[in-house]
Protein backbone atom coordinates (compact mmCIF):
# COMPACT_ATOMS: atom_id res chain seq x y z
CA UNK A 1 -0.26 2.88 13.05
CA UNK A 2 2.47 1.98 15.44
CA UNK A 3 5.05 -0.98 14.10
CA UNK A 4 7.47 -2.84 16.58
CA UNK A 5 10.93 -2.50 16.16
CA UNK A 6 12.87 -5.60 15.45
CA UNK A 7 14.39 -7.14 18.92
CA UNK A 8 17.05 -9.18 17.33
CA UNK A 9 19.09 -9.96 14.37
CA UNK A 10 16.31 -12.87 13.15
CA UNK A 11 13.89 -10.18 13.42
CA UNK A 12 15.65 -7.34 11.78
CA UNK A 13 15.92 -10.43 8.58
CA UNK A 14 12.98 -9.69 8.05
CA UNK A 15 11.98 -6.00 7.84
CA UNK A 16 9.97 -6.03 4.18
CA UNK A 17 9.32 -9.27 4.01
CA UNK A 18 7.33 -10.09 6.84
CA UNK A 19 4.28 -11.37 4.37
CA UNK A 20 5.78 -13.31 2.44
CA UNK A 21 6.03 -11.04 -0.41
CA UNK A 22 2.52 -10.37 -0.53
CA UNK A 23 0.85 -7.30 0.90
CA UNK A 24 -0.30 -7.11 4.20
CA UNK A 25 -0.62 -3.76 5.05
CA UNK A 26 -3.90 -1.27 3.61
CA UNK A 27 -4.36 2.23 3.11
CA UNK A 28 -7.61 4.03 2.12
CA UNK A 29 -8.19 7.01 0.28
CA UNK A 30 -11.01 8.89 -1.70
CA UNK A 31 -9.09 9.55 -4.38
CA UNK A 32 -6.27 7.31 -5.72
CA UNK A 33 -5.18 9.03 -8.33
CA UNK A 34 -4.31 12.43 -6.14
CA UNK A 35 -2.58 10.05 -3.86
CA UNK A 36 -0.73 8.37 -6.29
CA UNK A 37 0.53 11.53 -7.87
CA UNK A 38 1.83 13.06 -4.20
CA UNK A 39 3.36 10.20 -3.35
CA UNK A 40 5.45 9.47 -6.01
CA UNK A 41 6.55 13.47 -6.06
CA UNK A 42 7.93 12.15 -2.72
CA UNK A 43 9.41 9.26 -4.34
CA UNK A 44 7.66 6.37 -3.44
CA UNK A 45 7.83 3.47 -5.65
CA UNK A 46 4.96 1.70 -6.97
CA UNK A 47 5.00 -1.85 -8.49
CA UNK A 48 1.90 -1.47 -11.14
CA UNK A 49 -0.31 0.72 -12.73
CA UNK A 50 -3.93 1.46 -10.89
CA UNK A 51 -6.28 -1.40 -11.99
CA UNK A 52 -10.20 -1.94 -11.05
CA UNK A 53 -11.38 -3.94 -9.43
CA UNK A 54 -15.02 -5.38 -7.94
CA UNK A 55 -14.17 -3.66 -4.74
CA UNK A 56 -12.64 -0.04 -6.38
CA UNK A 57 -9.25 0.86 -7.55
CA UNK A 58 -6.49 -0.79 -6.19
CA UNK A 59 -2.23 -0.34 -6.87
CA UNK A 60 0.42 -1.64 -4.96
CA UNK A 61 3.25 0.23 -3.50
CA UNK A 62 6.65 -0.04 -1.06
CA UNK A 63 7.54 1.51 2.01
CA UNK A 64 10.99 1.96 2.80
CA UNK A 65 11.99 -1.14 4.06
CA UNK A 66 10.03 -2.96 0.84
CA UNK A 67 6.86 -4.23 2.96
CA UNK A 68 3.86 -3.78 0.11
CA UNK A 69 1.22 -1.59 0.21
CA UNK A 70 -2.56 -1.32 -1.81
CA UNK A 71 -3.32 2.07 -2.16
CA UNK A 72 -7.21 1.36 -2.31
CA UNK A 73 -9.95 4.18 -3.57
CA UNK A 74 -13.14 1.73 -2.66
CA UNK A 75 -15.91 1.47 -5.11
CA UNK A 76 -18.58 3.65 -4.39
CA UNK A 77 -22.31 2.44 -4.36
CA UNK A 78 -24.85 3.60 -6.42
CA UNK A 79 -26.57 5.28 -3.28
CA UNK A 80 -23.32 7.46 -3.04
CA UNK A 81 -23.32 8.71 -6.32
């Protein structure tokens, strides 16, 4: 994952927010809760519990510059149990 650099002081206004407030930015894993635990040992702040839902298990988290995160563990079909 390579993010630009802001080019100018409008730009730099922006860092965290660039959605809106909403998250816009995915990471996978195959097992959330692991994740979760490791990641807050290295102080990273997360804005909810982990929740289900249809898809798998899902929390949202910040990067350093606020832009929000889901930590997503997808669902796993029945053929891959």
């Amino acid at each position: 994952l390579l993010l630009a650099r802001a080019a100018n002081e409008a730009q730099a206004r922006r860092i965290g927010d660039q959605a809106g407030g909403r998250v816009f930015l995915f990471l996978y894993t195959d097992d959330i809760a692991r994740d979760r635990r490791d990641m807050e040992a290295r102080g990273v702040a997360f804005d909810e519990p982990i929740r289900e839902e249809d898809y798998g298990r899902v929390c949202v988290f910040r990067d350093l510059y606020g832009a929000r995160w889901d930590l997503i563990e997808p669902a796993r079909r029945p053929s891959e149990s």
